[in-house]
C-alpha atoms as a PDB file:
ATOM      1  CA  UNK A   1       6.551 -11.446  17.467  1.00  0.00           C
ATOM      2  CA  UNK A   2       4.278  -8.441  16.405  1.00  0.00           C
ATOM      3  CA  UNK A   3       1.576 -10.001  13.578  1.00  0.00           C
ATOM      4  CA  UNK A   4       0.345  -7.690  10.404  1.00  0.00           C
ATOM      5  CA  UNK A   5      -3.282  -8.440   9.753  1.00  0.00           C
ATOM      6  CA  UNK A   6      -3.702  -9.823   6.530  1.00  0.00           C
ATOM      7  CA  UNK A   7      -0.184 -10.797   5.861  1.00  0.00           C
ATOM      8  CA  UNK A   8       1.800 -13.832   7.429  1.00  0.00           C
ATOM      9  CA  UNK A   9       4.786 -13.200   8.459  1.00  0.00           C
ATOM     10  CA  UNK A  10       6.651 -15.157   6.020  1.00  0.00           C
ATOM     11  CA  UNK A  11       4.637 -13.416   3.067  1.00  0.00           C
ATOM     12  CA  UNK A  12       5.764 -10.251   4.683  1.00  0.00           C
ATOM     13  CA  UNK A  13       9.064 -11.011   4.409  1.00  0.00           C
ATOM     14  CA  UNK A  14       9.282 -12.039   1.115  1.00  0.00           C
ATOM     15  CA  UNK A  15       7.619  -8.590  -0.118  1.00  0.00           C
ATOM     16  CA  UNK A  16      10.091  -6.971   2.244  1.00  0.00           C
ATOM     17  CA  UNK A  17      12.914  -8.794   1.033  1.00  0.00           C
ATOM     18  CA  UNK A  18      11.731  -8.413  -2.776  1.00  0.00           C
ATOM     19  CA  UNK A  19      11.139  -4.215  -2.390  1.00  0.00           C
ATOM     20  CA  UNK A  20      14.777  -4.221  -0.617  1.00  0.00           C
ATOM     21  CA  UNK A  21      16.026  -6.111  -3.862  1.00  0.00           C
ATOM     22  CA  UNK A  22      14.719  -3.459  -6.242  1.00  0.00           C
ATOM     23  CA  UNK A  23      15.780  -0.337  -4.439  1.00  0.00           C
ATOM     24  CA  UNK A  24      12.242   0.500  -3.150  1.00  0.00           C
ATOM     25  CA  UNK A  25      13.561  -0.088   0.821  1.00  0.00           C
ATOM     26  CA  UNK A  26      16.378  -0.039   2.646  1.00  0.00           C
ATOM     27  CA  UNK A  27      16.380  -2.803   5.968  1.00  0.00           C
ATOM     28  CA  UNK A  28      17.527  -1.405   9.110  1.00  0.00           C
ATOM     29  CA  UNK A  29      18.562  -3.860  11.829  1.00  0.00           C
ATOM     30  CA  UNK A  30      18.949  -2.620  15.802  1.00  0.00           C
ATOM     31  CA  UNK A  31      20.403  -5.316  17.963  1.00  0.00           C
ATOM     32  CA  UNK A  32      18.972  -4.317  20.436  1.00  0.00           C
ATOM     33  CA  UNK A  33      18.157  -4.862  23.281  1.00  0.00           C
ATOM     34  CA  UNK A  34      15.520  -5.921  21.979  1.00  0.00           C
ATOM     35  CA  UNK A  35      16.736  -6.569  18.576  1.00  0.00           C
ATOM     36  CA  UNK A  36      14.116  -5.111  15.796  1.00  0.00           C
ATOM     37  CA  UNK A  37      13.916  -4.657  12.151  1.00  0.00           C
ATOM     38  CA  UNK A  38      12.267  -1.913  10.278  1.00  0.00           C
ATOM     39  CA  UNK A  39      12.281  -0.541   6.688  1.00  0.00           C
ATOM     40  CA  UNK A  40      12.258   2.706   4.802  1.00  0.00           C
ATOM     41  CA  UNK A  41      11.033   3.539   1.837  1.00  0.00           C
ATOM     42  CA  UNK A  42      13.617   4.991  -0.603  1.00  0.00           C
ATOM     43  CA  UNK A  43      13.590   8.147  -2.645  1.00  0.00           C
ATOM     44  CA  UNK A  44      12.500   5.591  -5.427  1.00  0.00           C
ATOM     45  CA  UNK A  45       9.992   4.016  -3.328  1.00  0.00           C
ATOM     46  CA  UNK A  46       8.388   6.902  -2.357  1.00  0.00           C
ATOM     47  CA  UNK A  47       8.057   7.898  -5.529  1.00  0.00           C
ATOM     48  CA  UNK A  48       6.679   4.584  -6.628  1.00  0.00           C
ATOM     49  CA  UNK A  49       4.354   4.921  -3.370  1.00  0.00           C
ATOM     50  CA  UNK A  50       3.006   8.379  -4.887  1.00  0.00           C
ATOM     51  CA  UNK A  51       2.210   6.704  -7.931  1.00  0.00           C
ATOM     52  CA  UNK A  52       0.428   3.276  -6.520  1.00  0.00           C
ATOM     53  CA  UNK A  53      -2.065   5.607  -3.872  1.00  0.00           C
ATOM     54  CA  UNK A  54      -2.909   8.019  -7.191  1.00  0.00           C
ATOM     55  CA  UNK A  55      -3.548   5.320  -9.493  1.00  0.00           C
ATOM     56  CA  UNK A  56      -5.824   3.745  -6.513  1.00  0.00           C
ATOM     57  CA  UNK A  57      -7.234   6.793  -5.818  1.00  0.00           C
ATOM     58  CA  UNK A  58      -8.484   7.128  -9.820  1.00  0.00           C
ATOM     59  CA  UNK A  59      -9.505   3.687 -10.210  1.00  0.00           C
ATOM     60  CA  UNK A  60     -11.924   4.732  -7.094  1.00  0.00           C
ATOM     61  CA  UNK A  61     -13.094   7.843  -8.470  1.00  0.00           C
ATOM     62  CA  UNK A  62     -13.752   6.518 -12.063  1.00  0.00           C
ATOM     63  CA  UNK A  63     -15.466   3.028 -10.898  1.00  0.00           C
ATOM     64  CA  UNK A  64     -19.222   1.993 -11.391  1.00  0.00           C
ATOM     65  CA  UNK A  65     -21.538   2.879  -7.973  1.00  0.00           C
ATOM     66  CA  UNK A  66     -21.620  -0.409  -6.026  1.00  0.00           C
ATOM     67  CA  UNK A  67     -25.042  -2.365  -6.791  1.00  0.00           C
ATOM     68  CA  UNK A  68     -27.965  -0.930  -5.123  1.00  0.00           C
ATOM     69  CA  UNK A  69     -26.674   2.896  -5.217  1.00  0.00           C
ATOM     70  CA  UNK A  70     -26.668   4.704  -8.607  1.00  0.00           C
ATOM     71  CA  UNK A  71     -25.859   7.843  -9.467  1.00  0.00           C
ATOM     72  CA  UNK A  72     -28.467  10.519  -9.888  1.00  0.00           C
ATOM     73  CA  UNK A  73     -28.800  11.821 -13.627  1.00  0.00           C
ATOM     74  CA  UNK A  74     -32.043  13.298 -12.741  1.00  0.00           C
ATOM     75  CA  UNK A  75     -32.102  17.165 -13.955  1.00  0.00           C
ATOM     76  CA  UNK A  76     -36.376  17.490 -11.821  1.00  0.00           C
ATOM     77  CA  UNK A  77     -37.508  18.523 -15.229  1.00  0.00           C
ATOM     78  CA  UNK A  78     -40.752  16.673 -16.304  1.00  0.00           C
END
């Protein structure tokens, strides 16, 4: 069975199962052979999607310089 870094598989599942509850995927099953399961993200869910990766993409842009970098308010007057 194919592993997802980061995730087990019974974790997956259960995010899987909970996004299919709420309209965000829809489950497709192939039996096969072999049998496999994917999912697809909704209309909804890929609307919710678009939302997630430009709230992400914000909170990136608007955070602090990690510690060591700053940002340069220098103007080289002096």
């Amino acid at each position: 069975m194919p592993t997802t870094p980061g995730i087990s598989a019974t974790s997956l599942n259960d995010r899987l199962s909970d996004l299919s509850g709420h309209g965000l995927v829809v489950r497709h099953i192939f039996a096969g052979p072999p049998m496999s399961t994917w999912y697809e993200a909704t209309e909804a869910g890929a609307i919710v999607s678009g939302l997630l990766w430009t709230l992400a993409e914000t909170k990136r842009s608007a955070s602090p310089p990690p510690p060591g970098e700053r940002a340069s308010t220098e103007t080289g007057g002096g």
